[in-house]
Protein backbone atom coordinates (compact mmCIF):
# COMPACT_ATOMS: atom_id res chain seq x y z
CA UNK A 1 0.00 0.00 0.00
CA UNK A 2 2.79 2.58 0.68
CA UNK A 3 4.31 1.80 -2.28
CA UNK A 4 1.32 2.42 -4.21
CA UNK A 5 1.02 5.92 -2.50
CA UNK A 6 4.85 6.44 -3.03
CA UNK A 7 4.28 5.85 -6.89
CA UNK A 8 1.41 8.43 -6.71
CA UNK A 9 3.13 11.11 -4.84
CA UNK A 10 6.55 10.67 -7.75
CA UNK A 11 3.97 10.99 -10.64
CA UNK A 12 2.46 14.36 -9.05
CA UNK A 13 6.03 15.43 -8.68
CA UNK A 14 6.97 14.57 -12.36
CA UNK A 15 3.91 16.82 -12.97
CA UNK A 16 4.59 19.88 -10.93
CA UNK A 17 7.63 20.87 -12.20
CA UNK A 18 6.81 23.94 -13.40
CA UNK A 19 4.75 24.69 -10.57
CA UNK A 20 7.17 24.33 -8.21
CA UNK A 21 10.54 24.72 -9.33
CA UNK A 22 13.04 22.77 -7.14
CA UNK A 23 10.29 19.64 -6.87
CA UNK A 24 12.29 17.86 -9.50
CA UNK A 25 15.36 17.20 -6.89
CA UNK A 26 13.07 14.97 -4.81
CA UNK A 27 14.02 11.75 -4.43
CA UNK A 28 13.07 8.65 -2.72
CA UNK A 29 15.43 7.03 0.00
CA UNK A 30 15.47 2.51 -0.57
CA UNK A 31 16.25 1.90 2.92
CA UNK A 32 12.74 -0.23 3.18
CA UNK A 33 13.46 -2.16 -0.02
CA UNK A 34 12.01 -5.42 -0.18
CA UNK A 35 15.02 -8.28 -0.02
CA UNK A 36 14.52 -11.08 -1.33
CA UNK A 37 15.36 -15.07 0.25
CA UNK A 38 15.22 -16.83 3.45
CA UNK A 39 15.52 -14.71 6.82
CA UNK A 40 19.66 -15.34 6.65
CA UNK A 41 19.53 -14.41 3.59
CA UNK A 42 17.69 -11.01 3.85
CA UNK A 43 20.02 -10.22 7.25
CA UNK A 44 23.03 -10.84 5.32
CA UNK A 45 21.96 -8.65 2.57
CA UNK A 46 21.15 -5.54 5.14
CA UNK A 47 24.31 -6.52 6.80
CA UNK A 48 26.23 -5.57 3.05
CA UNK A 49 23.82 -2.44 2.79
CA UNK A 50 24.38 -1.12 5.95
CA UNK A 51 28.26 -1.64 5.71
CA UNK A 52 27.77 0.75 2.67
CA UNK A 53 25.98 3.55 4.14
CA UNK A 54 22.26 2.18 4.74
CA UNK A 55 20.75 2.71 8.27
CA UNK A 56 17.41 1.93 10.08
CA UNK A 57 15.12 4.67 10.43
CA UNK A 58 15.90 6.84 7.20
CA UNK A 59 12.79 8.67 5.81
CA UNK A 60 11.32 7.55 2.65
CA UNK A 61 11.50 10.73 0.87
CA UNK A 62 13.96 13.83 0.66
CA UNK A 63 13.49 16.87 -0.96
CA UNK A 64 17.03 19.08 -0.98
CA UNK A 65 15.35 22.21 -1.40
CA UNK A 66 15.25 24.79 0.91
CA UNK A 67 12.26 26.92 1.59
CA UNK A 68 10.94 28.58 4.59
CA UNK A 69 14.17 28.78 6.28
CA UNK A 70 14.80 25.01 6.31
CA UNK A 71 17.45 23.49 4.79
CA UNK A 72 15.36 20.45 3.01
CA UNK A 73 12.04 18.53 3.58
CA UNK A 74 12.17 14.77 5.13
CA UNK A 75 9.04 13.04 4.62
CA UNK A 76 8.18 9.61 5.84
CA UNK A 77 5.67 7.72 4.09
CA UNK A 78 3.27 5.58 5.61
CA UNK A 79 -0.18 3.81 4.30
CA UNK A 80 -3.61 6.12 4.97
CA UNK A 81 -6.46 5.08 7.13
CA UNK A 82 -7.58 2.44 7.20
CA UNK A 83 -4.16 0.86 6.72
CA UNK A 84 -2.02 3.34 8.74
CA UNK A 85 1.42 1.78 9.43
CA UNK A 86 3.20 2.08 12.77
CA UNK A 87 6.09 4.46 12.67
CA UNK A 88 9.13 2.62 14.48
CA UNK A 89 11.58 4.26 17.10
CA UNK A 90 14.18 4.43 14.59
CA UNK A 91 12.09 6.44 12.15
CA UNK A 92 10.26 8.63 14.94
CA UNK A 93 14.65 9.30 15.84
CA UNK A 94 15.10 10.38 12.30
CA UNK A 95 12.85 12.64 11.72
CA UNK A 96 13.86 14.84 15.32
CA UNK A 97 17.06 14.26 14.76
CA UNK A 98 16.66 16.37 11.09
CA UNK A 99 14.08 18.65 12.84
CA UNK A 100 16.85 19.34 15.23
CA UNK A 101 19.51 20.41 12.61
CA UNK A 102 17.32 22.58 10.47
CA UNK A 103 15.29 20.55 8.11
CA UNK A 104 11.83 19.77 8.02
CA UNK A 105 10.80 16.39 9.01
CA UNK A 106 7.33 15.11 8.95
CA UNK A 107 4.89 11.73 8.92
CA UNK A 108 2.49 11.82 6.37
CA UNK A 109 -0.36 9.21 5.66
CA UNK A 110 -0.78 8.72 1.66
CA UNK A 111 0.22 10.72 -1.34
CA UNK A 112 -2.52 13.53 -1.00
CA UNK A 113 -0.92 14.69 2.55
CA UNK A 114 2.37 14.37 1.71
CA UNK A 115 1.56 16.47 -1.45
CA UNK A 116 0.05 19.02 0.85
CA UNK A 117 2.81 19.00 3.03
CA UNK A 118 5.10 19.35 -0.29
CA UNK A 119 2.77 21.92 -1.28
CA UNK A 120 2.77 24.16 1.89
CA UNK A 121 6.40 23.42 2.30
CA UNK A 122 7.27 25.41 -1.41
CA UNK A 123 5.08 28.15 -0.64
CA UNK A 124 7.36 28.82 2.19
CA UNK A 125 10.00 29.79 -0.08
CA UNK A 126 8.21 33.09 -0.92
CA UNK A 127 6.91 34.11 2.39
């Protein structure tokens, strides 16, 4: 179901770039990936990921824009109602850690909040 939302929220982006100049840069962060095989398997292959940089936690989404005197907008992604996903202690740590050094860092539930938050985020820029 996130996925699905994900998907929606990148085809409004590919849309609004000449709405909002800057939207473009977003980008999505694969730290939830899917990996594939047995359970050994899968820990073995976030074992190699995190060796190169991955880590628990890391929002979904990034926008490196700034606006609104933030440096960049962190969004995590999670299912809307009725499917709401729980947001784990390692995400909730993320996103005060970036709220803490000058980003913006928000939960949203589904594509048309986080496109709202997107939306109200830009419109910072110029005021």
């Amino acid at each position: 179901r996130e996925a699905a939302e994900q998907q929606a929220l990148f085809e409004w982006r590919d849309a609004s770039t000449f709405t909002y100049p800057g939207i473009g840069l977003m980008f999505a962060i694969p730290n939830g990936a899917y990996l594939q095989g047995s359970g050994w398997q899968r820990a073995r292959q976030w074992e190699k990921l995190r060796k190169q940089g991955a880590r628990p936690g890391v929002s979904d989404i990034f926008l490196p824009y700034p606006a609104g005197g933030y440096s960049g907008l962190w969004i995590e992604l999670k299912a809307p109602k009725p499917h709401r996903s729980k947001v784990t202690e390692e995400q909730w740590g993320w996103l005060e850690a970036m709220n803490k050094v000058g980003y913006k860092a928000k939960v949203c539930y589904g594509a048309e909040e986080a496109i709202e938050t997107i939306k109200r985020y830009m419109r910072a820029e110029n005021g």
